[in-house]
PDB file of N, CA and C in Angstrom:
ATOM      1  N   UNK A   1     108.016 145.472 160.294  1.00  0.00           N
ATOM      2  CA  UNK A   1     108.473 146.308 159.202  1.00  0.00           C
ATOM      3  C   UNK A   1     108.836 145.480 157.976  1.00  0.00           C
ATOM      4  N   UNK A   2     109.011 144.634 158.215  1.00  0.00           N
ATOM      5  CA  UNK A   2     109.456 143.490 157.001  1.00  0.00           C
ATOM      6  C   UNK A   2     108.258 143.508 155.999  1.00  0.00           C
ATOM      7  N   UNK A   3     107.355 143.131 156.452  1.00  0.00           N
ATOM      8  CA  UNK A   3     106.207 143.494 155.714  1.00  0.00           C
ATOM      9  C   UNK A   3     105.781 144.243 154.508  1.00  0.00           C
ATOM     10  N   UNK A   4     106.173 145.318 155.343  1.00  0.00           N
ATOM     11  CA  UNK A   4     105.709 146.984 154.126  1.00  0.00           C
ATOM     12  C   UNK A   4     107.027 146.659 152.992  1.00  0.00           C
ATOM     13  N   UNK A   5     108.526 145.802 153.945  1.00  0.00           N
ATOM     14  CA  UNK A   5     109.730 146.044 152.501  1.00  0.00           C
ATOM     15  C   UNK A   5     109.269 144.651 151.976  1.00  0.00           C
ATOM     16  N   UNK A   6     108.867 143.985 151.494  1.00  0.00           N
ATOM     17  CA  UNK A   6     108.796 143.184 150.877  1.00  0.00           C
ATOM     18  C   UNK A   6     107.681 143.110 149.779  1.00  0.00           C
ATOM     19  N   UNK A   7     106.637 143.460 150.478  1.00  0.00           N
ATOM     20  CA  UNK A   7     105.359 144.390 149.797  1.00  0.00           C
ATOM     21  C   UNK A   7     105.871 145.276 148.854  1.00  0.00           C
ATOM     22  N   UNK A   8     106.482 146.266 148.987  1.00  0.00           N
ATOM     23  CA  UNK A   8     107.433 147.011 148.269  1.00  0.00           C
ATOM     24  C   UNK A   8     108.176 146.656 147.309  1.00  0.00           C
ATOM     25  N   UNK A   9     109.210 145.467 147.564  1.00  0.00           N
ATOM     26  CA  UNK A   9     110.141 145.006 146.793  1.00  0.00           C
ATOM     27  C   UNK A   9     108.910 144.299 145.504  1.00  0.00           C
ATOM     28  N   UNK A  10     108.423 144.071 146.345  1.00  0.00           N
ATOM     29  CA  UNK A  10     107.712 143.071 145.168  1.00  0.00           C
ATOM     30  C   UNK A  10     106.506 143.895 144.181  1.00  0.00           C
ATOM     31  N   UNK A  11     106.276 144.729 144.626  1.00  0.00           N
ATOM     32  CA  UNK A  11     105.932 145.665 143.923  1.00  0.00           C
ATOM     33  C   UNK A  11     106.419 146.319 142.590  1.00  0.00           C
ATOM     34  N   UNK A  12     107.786 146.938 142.961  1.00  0.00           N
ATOM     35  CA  UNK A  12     108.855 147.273 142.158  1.00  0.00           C
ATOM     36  C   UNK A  12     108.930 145.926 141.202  1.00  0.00           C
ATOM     37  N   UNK A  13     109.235 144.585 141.608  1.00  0.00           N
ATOM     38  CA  UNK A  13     109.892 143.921 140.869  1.00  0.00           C
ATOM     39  C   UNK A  13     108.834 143.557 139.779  1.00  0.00           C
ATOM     40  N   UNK A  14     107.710 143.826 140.219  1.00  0.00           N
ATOM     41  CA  UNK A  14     106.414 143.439 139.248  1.00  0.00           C
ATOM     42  C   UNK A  14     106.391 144.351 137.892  1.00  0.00           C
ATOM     43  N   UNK A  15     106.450 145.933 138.701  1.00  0.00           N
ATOM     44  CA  UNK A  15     106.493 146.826 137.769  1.00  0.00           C
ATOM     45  C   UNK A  15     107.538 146.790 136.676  1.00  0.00           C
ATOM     46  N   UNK A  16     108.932 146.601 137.005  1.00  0.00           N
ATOM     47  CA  UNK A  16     110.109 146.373 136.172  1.00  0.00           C
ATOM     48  C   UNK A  16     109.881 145.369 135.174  1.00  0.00           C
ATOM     49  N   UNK A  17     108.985 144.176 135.183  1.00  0.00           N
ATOM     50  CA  UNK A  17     108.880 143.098 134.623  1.00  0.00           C
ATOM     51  C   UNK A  17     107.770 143.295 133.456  1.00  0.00           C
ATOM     52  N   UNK A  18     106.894 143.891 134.314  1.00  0.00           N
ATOM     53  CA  UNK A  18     105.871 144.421 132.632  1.00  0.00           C
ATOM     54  C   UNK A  18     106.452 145.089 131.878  1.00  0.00           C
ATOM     55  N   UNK A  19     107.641 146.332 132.587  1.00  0.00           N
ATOM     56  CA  UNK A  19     108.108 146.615 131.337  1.00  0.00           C
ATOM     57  C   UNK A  19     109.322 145.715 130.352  1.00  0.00           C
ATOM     58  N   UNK A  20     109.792 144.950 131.424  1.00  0.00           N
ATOM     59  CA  UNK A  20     110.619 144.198 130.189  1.00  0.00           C
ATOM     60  C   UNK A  20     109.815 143.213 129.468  1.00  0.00           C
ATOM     61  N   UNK A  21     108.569 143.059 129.736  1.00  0.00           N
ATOM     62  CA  UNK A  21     107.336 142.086 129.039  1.00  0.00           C
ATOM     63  C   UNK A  21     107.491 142.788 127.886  1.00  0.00           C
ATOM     64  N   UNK A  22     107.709 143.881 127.798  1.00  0.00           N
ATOM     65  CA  UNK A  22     106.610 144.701 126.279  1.00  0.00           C
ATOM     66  C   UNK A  22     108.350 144.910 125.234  1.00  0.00           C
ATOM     67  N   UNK A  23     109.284 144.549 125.901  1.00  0.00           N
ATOM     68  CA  UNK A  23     110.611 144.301 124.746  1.00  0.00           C
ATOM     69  C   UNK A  23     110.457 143.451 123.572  1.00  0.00           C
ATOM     70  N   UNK A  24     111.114 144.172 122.527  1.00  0.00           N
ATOM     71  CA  UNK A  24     110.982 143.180 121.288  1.00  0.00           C
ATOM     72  C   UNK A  24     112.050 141.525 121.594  1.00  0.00           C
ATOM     73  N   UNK A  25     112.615 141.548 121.991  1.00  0.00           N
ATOM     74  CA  UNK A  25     113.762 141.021 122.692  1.00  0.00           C
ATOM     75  C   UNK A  25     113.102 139.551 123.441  1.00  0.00           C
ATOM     76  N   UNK A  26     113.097 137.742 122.756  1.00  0.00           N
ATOM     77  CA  UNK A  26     112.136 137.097 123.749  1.00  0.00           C
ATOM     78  C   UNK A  26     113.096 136.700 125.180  1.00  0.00           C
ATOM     79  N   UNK A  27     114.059 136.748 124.662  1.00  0.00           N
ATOM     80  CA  UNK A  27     115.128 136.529 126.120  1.00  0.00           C
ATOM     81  C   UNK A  27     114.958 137.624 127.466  1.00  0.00           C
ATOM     82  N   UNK A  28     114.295 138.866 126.842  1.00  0.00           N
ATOM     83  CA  UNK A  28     114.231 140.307 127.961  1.00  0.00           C
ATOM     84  C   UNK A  28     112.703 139.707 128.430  1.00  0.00           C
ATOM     85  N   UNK A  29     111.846 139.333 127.167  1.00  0.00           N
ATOM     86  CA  UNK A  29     110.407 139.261 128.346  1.00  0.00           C
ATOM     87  C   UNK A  29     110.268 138.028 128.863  1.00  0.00           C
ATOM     88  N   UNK A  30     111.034 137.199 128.801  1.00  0.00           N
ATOM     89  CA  UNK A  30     111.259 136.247 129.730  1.00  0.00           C
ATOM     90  C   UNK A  30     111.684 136.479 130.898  1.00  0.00           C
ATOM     91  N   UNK A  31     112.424 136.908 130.488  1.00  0.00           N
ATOM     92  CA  UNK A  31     113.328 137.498 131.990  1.00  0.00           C
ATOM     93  C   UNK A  31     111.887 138.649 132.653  1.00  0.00           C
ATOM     94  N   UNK A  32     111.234 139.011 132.450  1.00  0.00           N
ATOM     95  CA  UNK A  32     110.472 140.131 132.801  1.00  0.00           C
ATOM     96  C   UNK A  32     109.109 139.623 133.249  1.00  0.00           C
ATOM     97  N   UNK A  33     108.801 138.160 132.710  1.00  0.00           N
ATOM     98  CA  UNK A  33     108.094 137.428 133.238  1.00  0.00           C
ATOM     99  C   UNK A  33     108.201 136.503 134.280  1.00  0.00           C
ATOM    100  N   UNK A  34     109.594 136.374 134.749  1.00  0.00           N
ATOM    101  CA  UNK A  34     109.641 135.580 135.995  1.00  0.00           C
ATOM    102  C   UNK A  34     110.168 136.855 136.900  1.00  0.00           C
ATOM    103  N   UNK A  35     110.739 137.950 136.345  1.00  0.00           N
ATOM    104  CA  UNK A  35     111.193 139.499 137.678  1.00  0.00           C
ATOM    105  C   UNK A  35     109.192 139.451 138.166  1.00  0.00           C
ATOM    106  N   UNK A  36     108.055 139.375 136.966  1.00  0.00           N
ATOM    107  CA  UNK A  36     107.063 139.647 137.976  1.00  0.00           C
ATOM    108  C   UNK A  36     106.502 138.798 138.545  1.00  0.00           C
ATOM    109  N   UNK A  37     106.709 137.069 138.314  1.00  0.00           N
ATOM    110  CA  UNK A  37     106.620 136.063 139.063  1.00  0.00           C
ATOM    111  C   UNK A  37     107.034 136.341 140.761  1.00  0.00           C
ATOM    112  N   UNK A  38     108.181 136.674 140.696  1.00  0.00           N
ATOM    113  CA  UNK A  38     109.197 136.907 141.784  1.00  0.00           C
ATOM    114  C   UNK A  38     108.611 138.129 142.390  1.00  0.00           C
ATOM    115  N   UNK A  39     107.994 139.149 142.190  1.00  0.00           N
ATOM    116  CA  UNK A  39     107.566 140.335 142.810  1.00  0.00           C
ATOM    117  C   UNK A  39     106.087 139.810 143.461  1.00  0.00           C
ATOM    118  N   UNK A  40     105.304 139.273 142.261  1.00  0.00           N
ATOM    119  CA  UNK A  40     103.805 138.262 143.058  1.00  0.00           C
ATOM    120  C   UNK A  40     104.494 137.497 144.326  1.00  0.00           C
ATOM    121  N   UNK A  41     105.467 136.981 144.482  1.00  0.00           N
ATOM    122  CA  UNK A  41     105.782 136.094 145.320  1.00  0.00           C
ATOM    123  C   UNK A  41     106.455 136.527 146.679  1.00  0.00           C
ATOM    124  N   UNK A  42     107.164 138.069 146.079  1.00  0.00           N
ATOM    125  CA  UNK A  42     107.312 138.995 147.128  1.00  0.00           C
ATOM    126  C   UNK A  42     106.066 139.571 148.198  1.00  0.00           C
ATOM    127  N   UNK A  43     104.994 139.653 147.886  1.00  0.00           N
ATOM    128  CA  UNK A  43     104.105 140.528 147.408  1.00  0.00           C
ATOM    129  C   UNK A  43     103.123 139.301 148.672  1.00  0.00           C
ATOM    130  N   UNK A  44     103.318 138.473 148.536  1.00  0.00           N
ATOM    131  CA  UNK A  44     102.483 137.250 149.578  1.00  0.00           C
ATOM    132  C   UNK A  44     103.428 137.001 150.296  1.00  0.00           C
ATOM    133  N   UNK A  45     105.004 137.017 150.249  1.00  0.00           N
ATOM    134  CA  UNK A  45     105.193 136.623 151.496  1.00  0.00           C
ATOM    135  C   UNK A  45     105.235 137.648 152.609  1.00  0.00           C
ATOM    136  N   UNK A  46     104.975 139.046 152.081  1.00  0.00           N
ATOM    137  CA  UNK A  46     104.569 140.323 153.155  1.00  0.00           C
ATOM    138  C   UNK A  46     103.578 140.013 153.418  1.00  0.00           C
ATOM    139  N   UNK A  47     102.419 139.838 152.700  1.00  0.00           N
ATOM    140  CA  UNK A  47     101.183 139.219 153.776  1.00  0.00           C
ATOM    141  C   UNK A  47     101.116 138.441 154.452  1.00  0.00           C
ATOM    142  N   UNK A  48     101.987 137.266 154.249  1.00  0.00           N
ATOM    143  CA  UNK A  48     102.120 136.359 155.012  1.00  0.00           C
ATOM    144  C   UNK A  48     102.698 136.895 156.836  1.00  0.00           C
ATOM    145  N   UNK A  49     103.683 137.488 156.261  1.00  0.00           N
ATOM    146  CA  UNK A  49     104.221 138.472 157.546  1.00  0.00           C
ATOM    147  C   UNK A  49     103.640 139.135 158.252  1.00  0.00           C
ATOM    148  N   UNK A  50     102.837 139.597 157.807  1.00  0.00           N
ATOM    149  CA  UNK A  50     101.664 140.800 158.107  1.00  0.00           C
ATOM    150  C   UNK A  50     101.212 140.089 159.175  1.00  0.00           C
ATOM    151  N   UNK A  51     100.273 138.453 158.854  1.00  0.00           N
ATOM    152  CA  UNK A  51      99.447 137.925 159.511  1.00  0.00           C
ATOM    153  C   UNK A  51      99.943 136.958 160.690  1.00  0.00           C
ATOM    154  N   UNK A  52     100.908 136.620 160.309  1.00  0.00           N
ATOM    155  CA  UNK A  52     101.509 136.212 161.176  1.00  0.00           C
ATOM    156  C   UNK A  52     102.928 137.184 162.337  1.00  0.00           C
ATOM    157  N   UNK A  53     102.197 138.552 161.602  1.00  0.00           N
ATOM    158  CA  UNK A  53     103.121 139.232 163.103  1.00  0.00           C
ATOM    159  C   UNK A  53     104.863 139.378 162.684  1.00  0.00           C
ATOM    160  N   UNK A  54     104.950 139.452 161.799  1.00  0.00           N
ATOM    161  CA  UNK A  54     106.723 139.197 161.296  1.00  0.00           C
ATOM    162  C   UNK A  54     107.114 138.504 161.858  1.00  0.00           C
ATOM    163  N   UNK A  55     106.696 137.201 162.536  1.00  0.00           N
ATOM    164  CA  UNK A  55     107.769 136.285 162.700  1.00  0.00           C
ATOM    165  C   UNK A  55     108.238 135.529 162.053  1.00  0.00           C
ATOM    166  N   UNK A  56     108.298 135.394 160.899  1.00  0.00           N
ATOM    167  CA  UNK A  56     108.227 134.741 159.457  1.00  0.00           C
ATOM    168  C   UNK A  56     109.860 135.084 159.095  1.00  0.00           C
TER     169      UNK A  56
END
C-alpha cells in the first residue's frame, strides 16, 4: 500500500508546484520548483516499492 500513497503524495506535490511555478513572486516559484522536484521523487520511490514488493 505504500506504493499507491506515495505515488499519490507525489503527485499532489507536483501539481501544487506548477501552480506556485506560474506566481509572480521568484521566492514562491522556487519554492514550487523544488515542491515538484520532491513530488518526481515521490513519484519513483513508489515505483521503486512497487517493484520491489514494499519492502523498501
Amino acid at each position: 500500500m505504500g506504493e499507491l500513497t506515495d505515488k499519490v503524495k507525489g503527485i499532489a506535490n507536483e501539481a501544487i508546484g506548477n501552480v506556485k511555478q506560474g506566481s509572480s513572486n521568484p521566492a514562491t516559484r522556487a519554492e514550487g520548483e523544488a515542491q515538484e522536484r520532491k513530488g518526481e521523487a515521490q513519484q519513483v520511490k513508489g515505483s521503486v516499492k512497487g517493484a520491489l514488493g514494499d519492502k523498501v
